[in-house]
Protein backbone atom coordinates (compact mmCIF):
# COMPACT_ATOMS: atom_id res chain seq x y z
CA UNK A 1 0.00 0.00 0.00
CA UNK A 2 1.49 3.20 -0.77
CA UNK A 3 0.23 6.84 -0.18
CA UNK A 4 2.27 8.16 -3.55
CA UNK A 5 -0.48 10.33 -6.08
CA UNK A 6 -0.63 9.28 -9.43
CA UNK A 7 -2.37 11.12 -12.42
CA UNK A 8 -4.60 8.38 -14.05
CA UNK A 9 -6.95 7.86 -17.14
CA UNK A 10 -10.29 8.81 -15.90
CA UNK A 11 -11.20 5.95 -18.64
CA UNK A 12 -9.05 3.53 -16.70
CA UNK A 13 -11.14 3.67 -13.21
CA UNK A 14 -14.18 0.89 -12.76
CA UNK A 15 -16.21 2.07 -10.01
CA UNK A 16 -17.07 -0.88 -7.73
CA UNK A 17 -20.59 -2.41 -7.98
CA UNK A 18 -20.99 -2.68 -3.96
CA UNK A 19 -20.28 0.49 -3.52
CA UNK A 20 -22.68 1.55 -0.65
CA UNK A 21 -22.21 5.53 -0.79
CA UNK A 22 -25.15 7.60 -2.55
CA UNK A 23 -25.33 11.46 -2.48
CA UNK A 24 -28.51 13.14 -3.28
CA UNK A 25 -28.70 15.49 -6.86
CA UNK A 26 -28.64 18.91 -4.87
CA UNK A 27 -25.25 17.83 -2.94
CA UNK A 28 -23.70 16.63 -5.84
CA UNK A 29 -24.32 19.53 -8.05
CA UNK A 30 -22.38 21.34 -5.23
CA UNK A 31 -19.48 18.83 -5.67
CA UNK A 32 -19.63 19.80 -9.09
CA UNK A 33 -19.23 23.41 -8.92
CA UNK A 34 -17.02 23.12 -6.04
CA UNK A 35 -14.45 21.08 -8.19
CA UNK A 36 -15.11 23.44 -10.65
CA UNK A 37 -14.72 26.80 -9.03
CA UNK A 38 -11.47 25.67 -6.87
CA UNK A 39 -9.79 23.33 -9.64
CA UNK A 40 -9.22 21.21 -6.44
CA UNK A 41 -10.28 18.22 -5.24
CA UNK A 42 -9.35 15.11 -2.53
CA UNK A 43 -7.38 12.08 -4.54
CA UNK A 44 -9.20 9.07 -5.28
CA UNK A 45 -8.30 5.88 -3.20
CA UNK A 46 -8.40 2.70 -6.10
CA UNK A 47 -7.26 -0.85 -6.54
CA UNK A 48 -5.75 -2.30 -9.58
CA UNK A 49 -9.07 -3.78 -10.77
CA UNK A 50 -9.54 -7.89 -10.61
CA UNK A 51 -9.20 -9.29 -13.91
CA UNK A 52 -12.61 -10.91 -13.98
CA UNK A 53 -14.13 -7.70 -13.66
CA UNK A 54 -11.76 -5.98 -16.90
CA UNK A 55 -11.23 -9.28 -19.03
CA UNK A 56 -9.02 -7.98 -21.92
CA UNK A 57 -8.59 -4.54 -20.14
CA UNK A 58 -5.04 -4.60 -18.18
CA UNK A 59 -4.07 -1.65 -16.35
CA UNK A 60 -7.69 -0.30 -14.99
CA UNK A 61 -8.11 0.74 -11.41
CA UNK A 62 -11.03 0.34 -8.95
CA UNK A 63 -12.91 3.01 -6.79
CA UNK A 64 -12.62 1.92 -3.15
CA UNK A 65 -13.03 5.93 -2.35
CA UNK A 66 -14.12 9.29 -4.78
CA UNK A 67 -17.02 7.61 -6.75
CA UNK A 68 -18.58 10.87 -6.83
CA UNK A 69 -15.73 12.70 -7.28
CA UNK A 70 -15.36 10.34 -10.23
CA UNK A 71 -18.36 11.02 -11.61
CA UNK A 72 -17.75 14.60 -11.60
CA UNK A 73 -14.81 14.98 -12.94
CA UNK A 74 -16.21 13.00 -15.82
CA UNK A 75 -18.98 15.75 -16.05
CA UNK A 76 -16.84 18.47 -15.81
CA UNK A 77 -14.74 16.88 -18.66
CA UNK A 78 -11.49 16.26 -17.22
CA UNK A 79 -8.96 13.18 -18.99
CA UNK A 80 -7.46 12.21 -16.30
CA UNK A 81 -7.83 12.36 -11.84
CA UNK A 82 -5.44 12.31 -9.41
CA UNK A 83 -5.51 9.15 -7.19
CA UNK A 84 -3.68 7.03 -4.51
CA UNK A 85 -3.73 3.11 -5.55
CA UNK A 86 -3.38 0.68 -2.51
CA UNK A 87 -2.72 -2.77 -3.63
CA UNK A 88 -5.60 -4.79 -1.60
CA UNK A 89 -7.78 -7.95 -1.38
CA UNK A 90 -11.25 -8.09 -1.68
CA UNK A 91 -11.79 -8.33 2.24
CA UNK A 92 -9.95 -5.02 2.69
CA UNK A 93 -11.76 -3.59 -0.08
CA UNK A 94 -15.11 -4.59 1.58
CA UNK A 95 -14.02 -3.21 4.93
CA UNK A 96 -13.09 0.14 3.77
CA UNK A 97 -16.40 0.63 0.72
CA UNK A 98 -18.37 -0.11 4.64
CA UNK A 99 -16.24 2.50 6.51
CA UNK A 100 -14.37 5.03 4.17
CA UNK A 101 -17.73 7.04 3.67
CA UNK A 102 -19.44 6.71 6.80
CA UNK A 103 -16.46 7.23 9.71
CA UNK A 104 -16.83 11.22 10.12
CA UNK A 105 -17.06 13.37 13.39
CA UNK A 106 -19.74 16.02 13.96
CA UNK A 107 -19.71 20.00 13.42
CA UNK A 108 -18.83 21.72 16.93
CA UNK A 109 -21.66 24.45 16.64
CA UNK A 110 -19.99 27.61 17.55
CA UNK A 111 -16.88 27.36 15.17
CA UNK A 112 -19.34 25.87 12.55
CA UNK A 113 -21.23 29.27 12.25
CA UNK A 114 -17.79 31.17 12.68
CA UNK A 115 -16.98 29.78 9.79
CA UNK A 116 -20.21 30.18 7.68
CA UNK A 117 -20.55 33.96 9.11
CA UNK A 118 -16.91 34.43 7.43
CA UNK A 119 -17.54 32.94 4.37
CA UNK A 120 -20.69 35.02 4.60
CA UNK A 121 -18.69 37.66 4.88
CA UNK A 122 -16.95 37.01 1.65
CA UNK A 123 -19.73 35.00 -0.63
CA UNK A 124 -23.39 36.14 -1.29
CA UNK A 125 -25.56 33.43 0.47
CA UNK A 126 -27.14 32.37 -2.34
CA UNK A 127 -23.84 31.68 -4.23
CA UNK A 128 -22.46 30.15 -0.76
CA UNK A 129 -25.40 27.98 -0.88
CA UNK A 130 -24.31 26.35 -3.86
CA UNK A 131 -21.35 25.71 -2.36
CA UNK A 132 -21.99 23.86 0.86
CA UNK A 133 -24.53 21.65 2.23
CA UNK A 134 -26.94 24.22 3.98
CA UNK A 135 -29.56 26.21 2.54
CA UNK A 136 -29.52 29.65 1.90
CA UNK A 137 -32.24 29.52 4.20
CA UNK A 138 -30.69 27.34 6.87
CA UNK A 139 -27.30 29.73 5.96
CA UNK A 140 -29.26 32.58 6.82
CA UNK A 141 -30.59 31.19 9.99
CA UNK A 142 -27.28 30.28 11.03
CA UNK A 143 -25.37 33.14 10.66
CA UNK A 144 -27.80 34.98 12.92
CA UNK A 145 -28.32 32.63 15.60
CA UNK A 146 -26.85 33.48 19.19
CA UNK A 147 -25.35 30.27 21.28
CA UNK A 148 -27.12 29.70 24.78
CA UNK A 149 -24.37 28.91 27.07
CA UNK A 150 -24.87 25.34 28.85
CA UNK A 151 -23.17 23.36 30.97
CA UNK A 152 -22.18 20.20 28.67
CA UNK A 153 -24.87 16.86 29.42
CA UNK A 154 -24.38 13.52 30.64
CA UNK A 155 -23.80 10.99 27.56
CA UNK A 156 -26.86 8.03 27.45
CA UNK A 157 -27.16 4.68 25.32
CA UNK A 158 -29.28 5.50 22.54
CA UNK A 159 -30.97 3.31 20.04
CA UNK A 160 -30.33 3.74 16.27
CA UNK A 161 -33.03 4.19 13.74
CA UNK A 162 -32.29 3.76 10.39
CA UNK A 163 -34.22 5.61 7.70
CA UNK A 164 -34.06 5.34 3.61
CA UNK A 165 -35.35 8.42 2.17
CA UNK A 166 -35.51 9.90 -1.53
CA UNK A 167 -34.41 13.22 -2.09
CA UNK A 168 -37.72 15.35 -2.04
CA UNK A 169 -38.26 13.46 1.22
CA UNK A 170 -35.12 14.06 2.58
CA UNK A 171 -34.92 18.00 1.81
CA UNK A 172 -38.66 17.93 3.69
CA UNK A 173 -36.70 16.17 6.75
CA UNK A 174 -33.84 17.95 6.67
CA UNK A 175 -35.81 21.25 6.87
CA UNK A 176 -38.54 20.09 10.02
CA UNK A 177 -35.10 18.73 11.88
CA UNK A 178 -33.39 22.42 10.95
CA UNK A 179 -36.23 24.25 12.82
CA UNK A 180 -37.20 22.06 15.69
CA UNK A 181 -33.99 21.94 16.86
CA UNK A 182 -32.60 25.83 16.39
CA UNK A 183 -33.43 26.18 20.45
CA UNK A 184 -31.76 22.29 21.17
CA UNK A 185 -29.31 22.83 24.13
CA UNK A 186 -27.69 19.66 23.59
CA UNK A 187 -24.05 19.76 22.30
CA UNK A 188 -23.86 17.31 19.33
CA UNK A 189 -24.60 17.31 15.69
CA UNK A 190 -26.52 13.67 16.65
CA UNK A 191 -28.37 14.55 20.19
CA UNK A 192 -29.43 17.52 18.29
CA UNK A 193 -31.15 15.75 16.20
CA UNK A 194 -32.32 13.17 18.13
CA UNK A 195 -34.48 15.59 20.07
CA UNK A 196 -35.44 17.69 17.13
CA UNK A 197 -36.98 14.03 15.91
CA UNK A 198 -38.73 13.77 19.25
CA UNK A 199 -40.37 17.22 19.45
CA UNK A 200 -41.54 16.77 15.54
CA UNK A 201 -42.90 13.13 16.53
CA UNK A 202 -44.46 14.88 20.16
CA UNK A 203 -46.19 17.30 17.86
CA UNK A 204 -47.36 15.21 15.55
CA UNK A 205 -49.15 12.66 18.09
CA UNK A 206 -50.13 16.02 20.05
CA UNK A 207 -52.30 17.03 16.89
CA UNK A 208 -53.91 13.44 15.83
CA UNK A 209 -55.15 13.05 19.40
CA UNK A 210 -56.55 16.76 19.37
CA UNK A 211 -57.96 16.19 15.97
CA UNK A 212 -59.56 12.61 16.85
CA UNK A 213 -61.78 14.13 20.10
């Protein structure tokens, strides 16, 4: 396995068929302009591709890590994409298409909208939101909330819930979660959540019982 970049053939990379990742259109369009605007973008992490996969194609690479990148480089017509090849078995290459796009950490609130009140500062929201994963509503909402201070909470077990959701559905989500949880006092990205999912769900059964007296 080596860490060494190499420029490759963008027609020489196989994505891999179990490749769990999906993004939704909206966040991929962003991807797209991103890579375009900044002429930048995180290396691809491939395989040299199993023969039974490229019969009479030597030399192609698979996607362990960058599908989307991939893809939009393609779009954005570019011949060739930087990437790191680790030579790996198919075990390893199972492991990592599980963990490579799932293992991520959680936005600490207060430098998060720093950060979006500077690039505010420097980017129209509307042409920030095309940028990043908020809104410009949510960017808007953001950059003019004030931070409660609380005293950090006791960690719990929680249960996991699991939800598969197109994209109209998920934008709907995404929004009711944004709101009910602008006043949360908890201090994660997840317990955030968590409770803005509760108070959405207590409101809910709140107006079906009014509704069915």
């Amino acid at each position: 396995m080596t860490n060494e970049i190499q420029s490759i053939a963008v027609d020489r990379f196989v994505p891999h068929p179990d490749n769990p990742n999906r993004m939704s259109k909206g966040n991929f369009a962003k991807l797209v302009r991103n890579i375009k605007r900044a002429g930048r973008y995180e290396p691809l992490v491939v395989r040299p591709c199993p023969p039974d996969q490229v019969e009479g194609k030597p030399d192609y690479f698979q996607i362990i890590n960058g599908h989307h990148r991939y893809k939009a480089l393609v779009q954005l017509g570019y011949k060739a994409a930087d990437a790191i090849v680790w030579d790996i078995d198919d075990e390893q290459t199972g492991i990592l298409l599980a963990t490579l796009n799932r293992l991520a950490g959680s936005d600490v609130l207060d430098k998060k909208l720093a950060l979006l009140k500077r690039l505010n500062m420097r980017l129209d929201t509307k042409e920030l939101a095309k940028l990043i994963p908020q809104s410009a509503r949510q960017i808007e909402r953001l950059t003019n909330m004030k931070l409660p201070a609380v005293p950090a909470e006791p960690r719990a077990f929680a249960t996991p819930m699991v939800f598969f959701l197109n994209d109209e559905q998920s934008a709907v989500v995404q929004d009711a979660l944004f709101l009910a949880q602008l006043d949360s006092r908890h201090n994660t990205t997840a317990a955030k959540r968590a409770a803005g999912l509760e108070k959405i769900a207590r409101f809910f059964l709140s107006f079906s019982q009014s509704t069915a007296k």
